[in-house]
PDB file of N, CA and C in Angstrom:
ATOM      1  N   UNK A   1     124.651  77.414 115.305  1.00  0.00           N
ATOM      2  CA  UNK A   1     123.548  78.164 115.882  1.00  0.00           C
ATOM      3  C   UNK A   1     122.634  77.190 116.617  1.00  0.00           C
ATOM      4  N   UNK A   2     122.510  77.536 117.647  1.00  0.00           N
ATOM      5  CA  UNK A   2     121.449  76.757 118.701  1.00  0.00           C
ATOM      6  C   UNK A   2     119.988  77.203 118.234  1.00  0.00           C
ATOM      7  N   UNK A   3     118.886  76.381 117.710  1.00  0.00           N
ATOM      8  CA  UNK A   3     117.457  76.383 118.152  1.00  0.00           C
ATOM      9  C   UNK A   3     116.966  75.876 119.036  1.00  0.00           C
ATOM     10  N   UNK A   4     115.824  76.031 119.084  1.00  0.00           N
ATOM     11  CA  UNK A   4     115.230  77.328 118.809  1.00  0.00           C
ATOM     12  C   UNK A   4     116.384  79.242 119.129  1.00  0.00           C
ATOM     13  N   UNK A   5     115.992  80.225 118.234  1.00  0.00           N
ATOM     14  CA  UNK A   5     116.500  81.122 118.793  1.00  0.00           C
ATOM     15  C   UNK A   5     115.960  81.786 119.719  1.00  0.00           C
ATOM     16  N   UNK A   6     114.716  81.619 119.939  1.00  0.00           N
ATOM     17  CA  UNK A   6     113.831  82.226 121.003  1.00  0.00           C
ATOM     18  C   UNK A   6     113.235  81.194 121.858  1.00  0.00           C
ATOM     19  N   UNK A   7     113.399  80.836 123.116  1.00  0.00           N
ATOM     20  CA  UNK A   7     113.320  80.180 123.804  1.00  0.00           C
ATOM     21  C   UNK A   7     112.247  80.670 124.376  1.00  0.00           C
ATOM     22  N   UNK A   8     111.221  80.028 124.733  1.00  0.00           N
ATOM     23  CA  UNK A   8     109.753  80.876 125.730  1.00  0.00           C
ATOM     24  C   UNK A   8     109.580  79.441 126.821  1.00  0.00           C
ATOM     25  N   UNK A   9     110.455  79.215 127.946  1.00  0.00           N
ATOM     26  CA  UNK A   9     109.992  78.182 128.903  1.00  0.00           C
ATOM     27  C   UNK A   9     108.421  78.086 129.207  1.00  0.00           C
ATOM     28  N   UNK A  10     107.534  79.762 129.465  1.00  0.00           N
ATOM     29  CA  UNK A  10     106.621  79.603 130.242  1.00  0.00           C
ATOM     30  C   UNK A  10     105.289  79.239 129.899  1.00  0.00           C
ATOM     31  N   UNK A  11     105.172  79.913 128.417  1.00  0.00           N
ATOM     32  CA  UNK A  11     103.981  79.467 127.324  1.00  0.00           C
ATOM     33  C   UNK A  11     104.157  78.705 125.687  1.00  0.00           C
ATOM     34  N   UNK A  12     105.786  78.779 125.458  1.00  0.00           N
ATOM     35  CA  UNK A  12     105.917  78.550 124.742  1.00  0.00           C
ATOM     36  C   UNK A  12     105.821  79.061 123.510  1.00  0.00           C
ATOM     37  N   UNK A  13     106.608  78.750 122.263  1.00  0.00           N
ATOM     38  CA  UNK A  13     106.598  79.044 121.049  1.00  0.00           C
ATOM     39  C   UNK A  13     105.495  79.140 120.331  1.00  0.00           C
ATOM     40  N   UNK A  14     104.475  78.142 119.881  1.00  0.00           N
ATOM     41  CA  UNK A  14     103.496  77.453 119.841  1.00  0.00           C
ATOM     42  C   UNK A  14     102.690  78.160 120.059  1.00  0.00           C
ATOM     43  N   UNK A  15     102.489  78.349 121.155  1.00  0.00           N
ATOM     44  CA  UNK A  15     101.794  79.384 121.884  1.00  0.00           C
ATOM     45  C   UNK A  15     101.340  80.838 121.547  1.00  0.00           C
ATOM     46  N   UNK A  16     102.569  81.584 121.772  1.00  0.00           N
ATOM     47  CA  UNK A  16     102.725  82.821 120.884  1.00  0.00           C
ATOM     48  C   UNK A  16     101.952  83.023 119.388  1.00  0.00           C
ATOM     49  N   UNK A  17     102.819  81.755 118.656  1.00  0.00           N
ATOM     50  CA  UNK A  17     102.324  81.983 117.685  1.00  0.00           C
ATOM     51  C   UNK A  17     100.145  81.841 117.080  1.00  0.00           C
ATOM     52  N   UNK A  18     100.326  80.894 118.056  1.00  0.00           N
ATOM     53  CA  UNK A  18      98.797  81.026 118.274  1.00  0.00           C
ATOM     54  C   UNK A  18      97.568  81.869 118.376  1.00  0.00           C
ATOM     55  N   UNK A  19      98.187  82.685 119.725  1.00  0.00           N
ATOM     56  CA  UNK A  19      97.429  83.866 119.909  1.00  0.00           C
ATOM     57  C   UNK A  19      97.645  85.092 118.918  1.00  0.00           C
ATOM     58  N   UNK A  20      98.580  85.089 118.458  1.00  0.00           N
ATOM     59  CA  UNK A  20      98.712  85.958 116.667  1.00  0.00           C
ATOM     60  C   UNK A  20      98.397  85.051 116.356  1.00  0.00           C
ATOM     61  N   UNK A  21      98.088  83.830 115.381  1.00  0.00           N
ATOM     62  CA  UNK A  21      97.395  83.901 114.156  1.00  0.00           C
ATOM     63  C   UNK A  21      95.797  83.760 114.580  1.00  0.00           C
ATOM     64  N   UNK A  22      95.525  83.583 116.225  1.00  0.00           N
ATOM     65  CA  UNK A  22      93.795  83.993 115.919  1.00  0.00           C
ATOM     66  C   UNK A  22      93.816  85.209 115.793  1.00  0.00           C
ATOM     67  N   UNK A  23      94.284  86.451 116.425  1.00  0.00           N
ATOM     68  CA  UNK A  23      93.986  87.401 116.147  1.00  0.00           C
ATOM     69  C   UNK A  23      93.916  87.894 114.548  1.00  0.00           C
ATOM     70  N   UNK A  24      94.748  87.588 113.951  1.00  0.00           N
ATOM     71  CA  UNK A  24      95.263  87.767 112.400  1.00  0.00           C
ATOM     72  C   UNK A  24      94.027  86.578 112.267  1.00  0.00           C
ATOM     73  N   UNK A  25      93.140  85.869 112.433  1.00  0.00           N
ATOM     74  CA  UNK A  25      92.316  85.008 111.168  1.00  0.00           C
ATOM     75  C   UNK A  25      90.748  85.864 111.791  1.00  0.00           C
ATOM     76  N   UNK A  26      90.872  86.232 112.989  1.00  0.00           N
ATOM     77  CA  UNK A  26      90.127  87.512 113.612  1.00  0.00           C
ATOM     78  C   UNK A  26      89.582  88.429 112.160  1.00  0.00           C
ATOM     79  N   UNK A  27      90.352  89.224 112.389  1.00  0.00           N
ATOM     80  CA  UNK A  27      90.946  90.523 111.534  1.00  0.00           C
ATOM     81  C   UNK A  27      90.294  89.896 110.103  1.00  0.00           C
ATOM     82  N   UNK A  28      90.597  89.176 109.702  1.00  0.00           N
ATOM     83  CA  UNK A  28      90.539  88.510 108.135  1.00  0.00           C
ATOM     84  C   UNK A  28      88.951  88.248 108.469  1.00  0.00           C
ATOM     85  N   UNK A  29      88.498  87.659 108.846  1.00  0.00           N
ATOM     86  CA  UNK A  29      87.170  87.075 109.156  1.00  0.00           C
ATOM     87  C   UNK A  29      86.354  88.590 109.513  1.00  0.00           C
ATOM     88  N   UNK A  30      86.570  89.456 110.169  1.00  0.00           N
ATOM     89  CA  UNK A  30      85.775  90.889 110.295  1.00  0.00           C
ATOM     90  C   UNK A  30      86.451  91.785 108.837  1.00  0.00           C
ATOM     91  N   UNK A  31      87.191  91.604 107.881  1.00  0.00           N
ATOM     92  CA  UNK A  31      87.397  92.316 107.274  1.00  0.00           C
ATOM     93  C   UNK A  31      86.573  91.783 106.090  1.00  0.00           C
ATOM     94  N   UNK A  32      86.391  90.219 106.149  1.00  0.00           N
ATOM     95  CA  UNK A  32      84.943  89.818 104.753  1.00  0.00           C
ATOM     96  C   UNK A  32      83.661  90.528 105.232  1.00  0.00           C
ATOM     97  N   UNK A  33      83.261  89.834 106.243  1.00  0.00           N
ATOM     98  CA  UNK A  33      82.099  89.914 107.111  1.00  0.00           C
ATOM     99  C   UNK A  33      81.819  91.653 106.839  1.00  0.00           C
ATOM    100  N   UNK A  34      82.977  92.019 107.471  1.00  0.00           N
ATOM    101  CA  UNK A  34      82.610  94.012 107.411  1.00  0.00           C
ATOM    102  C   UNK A  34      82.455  94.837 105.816  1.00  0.00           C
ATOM    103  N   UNK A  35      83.181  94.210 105.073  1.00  0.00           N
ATOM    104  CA  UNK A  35      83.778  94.592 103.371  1.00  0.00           C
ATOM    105  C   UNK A  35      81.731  94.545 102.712  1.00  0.00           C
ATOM    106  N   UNK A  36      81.310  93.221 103.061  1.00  0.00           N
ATOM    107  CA  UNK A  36      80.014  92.862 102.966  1.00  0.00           C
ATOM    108  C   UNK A  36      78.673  94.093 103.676  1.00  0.00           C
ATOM    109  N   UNK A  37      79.230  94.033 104.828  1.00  0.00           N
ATOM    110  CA  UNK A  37      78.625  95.306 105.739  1.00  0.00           C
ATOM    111  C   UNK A  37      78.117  96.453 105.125  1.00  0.00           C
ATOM    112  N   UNK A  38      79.516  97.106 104.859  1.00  0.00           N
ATOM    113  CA  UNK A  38      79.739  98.331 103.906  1.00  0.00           C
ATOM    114  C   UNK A  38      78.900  98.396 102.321  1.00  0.00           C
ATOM    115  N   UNK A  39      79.053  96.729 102.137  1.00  0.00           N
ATOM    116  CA  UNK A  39      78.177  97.572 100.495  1.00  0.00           C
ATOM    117  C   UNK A  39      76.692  97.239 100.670  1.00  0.00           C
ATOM    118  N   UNK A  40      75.974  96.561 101.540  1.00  0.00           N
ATOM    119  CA  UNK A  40      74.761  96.665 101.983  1.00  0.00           C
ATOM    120  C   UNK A  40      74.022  98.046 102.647  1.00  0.00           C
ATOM    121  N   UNK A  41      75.129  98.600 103.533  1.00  0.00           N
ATOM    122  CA  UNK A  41      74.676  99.378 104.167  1.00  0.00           C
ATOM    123  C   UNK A  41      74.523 100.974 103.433  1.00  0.00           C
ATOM    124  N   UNK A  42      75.930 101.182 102.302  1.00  0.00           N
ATOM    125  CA  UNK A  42      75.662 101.979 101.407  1.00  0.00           C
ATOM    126  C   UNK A  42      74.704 102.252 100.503  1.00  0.00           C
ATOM    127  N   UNK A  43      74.101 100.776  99.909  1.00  0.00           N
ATOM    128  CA  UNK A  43      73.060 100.247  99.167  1.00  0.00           C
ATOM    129  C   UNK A  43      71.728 100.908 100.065  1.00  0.00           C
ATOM    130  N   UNK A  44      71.562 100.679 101.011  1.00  0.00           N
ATOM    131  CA  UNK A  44      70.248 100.826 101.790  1.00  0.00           C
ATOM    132  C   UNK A  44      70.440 102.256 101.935  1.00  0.00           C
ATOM    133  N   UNK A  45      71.532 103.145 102.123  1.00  0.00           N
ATOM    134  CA  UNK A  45      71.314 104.773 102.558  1.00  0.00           C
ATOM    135  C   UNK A  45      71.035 105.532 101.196  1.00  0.00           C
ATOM    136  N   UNK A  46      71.869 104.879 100.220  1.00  0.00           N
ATOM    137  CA  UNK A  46      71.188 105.493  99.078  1.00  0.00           C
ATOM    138  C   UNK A  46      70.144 105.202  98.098  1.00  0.00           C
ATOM    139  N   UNK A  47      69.686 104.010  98.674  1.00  0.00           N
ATOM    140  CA  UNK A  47      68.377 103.625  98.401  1.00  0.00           C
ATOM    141  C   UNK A  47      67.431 104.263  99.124  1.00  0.00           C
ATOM    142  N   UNK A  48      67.428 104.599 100.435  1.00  0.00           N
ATOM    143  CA  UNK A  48      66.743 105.582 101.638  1.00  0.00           C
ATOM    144  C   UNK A  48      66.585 106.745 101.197  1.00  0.00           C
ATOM    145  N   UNK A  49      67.924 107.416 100.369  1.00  0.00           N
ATOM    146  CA  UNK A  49      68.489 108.695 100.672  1.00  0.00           C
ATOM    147  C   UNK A  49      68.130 109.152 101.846  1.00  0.00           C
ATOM    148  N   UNK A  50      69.108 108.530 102.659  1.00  0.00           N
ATOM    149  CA  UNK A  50      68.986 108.745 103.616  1.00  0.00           C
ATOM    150  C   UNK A  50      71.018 109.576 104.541  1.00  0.00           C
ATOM    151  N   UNK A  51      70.924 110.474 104.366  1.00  0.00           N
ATOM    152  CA  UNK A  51      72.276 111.264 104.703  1.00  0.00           C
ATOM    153  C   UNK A  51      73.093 110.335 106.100  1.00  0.00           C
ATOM    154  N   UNK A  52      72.382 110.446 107.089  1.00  0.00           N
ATOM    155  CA  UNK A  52      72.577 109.515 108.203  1.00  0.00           C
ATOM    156  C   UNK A  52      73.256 108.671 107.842  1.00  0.00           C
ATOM    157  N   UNK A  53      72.861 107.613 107.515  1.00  0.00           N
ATOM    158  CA  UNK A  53      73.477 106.443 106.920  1.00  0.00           C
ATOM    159  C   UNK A  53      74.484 106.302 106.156  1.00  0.00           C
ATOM    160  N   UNK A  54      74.605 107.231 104.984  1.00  0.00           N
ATOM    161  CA  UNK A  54      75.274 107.391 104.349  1.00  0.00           C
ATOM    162  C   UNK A  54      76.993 108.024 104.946  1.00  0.00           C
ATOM    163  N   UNK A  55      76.823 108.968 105.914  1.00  0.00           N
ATOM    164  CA  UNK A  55      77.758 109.307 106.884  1.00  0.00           C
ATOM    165  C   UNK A  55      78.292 108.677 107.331  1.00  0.00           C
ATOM    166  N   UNK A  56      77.340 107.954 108.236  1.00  0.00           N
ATOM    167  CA  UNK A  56      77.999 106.594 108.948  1.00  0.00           C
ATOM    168  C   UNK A  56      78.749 105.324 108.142  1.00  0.00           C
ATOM    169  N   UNK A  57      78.017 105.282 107.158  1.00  0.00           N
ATOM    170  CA  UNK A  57      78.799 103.982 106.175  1.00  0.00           C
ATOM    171  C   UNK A  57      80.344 105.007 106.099  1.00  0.00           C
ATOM    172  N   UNK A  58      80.398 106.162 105.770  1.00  0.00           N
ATOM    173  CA  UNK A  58      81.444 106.781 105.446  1.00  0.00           C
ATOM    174  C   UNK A  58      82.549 106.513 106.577  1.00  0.00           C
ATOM    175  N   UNK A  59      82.189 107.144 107.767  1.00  0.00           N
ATOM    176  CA  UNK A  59      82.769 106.880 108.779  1.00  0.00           C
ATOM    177  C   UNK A  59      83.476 105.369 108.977  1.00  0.00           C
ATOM    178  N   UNK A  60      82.686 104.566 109.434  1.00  0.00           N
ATOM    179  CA  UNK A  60      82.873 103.310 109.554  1.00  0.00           C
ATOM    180  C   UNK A  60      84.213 102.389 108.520  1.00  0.00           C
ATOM    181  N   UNK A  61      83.519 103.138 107.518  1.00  0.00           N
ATOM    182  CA  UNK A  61      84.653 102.754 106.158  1.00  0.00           C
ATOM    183  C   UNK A  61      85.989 103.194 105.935  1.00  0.00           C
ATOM    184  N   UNK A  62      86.280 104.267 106.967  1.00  0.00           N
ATOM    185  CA  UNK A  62      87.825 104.721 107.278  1.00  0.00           C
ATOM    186  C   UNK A  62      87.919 104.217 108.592  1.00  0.00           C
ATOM    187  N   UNK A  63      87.642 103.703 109.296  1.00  0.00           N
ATOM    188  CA  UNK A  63      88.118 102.613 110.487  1.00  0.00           C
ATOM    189  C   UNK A  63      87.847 101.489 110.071  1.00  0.00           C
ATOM    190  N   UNK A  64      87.065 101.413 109.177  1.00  0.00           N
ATOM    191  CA  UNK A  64      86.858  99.820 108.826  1.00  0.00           C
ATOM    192  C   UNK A  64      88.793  99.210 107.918  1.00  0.00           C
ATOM    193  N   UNK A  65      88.715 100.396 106.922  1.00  0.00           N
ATOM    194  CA  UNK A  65      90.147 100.247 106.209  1.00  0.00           C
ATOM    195  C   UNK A  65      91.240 100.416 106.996  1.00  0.00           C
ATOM    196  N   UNK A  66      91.289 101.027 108.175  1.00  0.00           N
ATOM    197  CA  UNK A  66      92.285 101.430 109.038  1.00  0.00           C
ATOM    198  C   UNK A  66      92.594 100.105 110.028  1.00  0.00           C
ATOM    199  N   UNK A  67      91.791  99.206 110.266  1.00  0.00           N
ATOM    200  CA  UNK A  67      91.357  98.342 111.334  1.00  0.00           C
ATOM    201  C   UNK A  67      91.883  97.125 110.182  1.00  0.00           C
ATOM    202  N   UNK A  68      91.082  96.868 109.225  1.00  0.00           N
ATOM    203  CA  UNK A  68      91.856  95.441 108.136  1.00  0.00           C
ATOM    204  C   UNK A  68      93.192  95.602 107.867  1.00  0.00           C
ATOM    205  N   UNK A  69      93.050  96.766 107.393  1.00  0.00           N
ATOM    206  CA  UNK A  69      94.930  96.703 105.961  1.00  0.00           C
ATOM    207  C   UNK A  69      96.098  96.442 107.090  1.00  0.00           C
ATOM    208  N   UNK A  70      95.834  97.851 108.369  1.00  0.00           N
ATOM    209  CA  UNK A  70      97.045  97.888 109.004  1.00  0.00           C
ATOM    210  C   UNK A  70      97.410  96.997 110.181  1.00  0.00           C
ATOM    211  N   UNK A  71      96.324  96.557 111.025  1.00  0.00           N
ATOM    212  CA  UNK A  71      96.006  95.177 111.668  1.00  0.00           C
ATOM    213  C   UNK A  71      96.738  94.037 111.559  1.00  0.00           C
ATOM    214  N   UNK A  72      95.600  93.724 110.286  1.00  0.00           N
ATOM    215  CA  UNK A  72      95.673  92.890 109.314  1.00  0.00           C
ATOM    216  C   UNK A  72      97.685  92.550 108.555  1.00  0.00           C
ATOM    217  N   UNK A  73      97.984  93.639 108.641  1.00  0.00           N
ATOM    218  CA  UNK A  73      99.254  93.581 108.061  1.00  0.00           C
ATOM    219  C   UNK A  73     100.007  93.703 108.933  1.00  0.00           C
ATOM    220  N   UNK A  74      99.644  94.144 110.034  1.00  0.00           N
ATOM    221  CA  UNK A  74     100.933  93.917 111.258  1.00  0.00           C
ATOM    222  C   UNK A  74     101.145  92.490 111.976  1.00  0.00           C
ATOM    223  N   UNK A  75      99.438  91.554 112.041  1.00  0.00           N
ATOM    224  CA  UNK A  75      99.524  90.506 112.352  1.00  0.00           C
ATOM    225  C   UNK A  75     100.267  89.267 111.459  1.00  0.00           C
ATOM    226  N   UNK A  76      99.989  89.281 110.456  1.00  0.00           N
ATOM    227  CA  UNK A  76     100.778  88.761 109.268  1.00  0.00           C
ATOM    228  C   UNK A  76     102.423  88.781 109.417  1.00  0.00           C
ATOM    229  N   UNK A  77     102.866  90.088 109.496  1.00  0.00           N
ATOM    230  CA  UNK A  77     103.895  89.775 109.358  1.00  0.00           C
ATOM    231  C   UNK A  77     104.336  89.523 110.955  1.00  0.00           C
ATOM    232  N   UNK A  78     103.877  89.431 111.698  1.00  0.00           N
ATOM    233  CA  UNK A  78     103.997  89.436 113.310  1.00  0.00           C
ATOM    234  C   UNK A  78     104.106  87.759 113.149  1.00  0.00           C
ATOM    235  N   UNK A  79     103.246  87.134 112.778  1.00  0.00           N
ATOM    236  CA  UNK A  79     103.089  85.960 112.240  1.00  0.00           C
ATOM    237  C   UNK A  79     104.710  84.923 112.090  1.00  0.00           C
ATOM    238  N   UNK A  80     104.720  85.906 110.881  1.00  0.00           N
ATOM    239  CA  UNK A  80     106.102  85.059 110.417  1.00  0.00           C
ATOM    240  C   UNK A  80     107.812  85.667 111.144  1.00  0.00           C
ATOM    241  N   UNK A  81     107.431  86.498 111.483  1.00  0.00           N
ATOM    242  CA  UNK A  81     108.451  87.310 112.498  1.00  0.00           C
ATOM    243  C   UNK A  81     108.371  85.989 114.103  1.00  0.00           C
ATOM    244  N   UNK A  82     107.389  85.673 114.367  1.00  0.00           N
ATOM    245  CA  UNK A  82     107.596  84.611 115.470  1.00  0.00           C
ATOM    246  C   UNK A  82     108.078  83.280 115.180  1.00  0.00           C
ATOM    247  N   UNK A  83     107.294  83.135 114.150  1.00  0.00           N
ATOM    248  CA  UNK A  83     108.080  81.537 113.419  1.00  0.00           C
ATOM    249  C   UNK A  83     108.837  81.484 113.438  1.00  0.00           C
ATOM    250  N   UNK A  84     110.126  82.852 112.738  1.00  0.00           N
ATOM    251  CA  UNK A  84     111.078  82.631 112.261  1.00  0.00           C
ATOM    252  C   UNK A  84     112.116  82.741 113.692  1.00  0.00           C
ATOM    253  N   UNK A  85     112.039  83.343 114.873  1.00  0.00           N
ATOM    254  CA  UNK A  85     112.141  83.459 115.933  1.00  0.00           C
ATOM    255  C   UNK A  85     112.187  81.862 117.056  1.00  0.00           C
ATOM    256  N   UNK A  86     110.986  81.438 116.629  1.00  0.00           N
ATOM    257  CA  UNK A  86     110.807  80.000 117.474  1.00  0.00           C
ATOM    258  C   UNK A  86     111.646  79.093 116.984  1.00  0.00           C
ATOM    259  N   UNK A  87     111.478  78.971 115.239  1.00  0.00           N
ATOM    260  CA  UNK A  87     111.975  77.936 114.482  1.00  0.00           C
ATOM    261  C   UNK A  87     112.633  78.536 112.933  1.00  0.00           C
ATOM    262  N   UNK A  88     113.869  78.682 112.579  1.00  0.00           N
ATOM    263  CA  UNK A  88     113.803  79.088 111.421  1.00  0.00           C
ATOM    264  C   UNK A  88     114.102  78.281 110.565  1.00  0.00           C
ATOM    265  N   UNK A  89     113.486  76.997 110.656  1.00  0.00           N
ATOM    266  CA  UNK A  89     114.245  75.944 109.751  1.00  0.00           C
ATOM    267  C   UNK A  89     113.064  75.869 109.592  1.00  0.00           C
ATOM    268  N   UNK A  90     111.842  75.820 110.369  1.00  0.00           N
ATOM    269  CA  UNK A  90     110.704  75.965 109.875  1.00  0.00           C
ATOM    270  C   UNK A  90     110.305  77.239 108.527  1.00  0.00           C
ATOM    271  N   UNK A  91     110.783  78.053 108.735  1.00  0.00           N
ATOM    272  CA  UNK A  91     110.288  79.342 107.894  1.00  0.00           C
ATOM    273  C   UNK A  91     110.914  78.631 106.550  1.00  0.00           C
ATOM    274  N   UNK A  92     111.956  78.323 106.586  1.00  0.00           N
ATOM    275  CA  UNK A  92     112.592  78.055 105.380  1.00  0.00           C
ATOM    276  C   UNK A  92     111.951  77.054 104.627  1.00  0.00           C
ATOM    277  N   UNK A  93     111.134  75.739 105.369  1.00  0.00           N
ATOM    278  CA  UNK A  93     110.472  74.869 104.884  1.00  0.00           C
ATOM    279  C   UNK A  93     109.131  75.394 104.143  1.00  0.00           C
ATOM    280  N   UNK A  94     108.121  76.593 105.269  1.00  0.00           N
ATOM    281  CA  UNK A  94     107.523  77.361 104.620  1.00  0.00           C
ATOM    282  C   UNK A  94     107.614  77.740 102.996  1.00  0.00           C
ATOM    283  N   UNK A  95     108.473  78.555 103.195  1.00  0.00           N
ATOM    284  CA  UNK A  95     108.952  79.423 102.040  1.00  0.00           C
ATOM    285  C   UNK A  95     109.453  78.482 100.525  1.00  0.00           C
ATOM    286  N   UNK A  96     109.911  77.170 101.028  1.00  0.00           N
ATOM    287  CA  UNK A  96     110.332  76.524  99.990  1.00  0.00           C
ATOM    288  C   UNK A  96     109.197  75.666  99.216  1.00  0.00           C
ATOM    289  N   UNK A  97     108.163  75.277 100.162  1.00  0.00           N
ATOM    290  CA  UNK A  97     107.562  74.863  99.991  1.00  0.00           C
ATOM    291  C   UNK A  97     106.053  75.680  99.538  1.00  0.00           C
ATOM    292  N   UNK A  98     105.667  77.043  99.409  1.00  0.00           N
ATOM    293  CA  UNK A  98     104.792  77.343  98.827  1.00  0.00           C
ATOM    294  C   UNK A  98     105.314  78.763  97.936  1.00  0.00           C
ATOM    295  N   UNK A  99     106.577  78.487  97.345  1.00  0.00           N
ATOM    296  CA  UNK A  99     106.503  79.806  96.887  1.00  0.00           C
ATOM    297  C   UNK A  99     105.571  80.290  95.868  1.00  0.00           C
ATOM    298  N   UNK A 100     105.622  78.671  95.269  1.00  0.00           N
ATOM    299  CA  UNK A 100     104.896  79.075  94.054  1.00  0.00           C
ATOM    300  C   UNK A 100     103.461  79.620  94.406  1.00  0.00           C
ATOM    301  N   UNK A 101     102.602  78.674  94.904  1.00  0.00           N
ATOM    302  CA  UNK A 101     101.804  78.911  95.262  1.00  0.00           C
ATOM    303  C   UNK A 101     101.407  80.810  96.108  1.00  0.00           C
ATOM    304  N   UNK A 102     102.271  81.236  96.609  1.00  0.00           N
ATOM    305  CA  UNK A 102     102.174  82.818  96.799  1.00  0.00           C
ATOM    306  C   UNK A 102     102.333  83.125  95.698  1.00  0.00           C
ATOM    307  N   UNK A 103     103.132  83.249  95.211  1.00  0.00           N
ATOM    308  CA  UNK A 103     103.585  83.601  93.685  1.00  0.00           C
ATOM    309  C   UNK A 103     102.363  84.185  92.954  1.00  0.00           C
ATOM    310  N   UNK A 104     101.298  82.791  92.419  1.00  0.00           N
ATOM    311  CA  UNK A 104     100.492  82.692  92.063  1.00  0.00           C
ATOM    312  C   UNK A 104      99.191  83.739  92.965  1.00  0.00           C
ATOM    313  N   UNK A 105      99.086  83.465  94.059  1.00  0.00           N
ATOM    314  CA  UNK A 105      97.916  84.696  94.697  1.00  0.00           C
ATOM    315  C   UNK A 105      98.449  86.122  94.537  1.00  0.00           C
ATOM    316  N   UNK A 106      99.698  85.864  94.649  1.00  0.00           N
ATOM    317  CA  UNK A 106     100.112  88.163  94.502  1.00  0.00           C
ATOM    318  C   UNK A 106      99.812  88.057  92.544  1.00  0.00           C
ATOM    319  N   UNK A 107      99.885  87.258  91.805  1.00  0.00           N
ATOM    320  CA  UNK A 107      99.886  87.415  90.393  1.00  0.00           C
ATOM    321  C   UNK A 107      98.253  87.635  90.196  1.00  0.00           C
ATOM    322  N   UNK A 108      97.608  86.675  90.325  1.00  0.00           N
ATOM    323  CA  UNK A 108      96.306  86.645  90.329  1.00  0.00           C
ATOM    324  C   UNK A 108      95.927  87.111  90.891  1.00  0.00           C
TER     325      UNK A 108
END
């Protein structure tokens, strides 16, 4: 098998993978930042009682979850779907090298 399997002359491998993982550290970075948002802003409408607010936190909070999980989870695996594409001897080094360590974050 010839590598790379995906050849990109014009921007490159590298590249690609780049512009997914800012978007994906994007996503991660508005999903703390926003997660934070949400329990302040709930805090203050029902501290207000204030309905308005409370709506809107509602609202916001089903695009807010719609915008992290599925995003968030398409970039991820978009992620390693290019790696494995550019380089898969790389993925394998990945994978060998932190399983444990995932292991350990899906356990904990």
């Amino acid at each position: 098998m010839n590598y790379p399997v995906w050849y990109l002359p014009d921007i490159g491998g590298g590249t690609l993978i780049a512009l997914i993982s800012i978007v994906h550290v994007f996503i991660a970075h508005f999903a703390v930042g926003g997660g934070l948002y949400l329990v302040v802003a709930e805090r203050k409408g029902l501290r207000e009682e204030n309905p308005a607010i409370l709506d809107f936190t509602k609202k916001h909070a089903k695009f807010f979850l719609l915008m992290t999980m599925v995003m968030g989870g398409i970039t991820g695996v978009g992620i390693w779907f290019i790696i494995s594409l550019v380089n898969p001897a790389a993925t394998s080094i990945l994978i060998h090298t932190f399983v444990f360590g995932w292991a350990t974050e899906w356990v904990f």
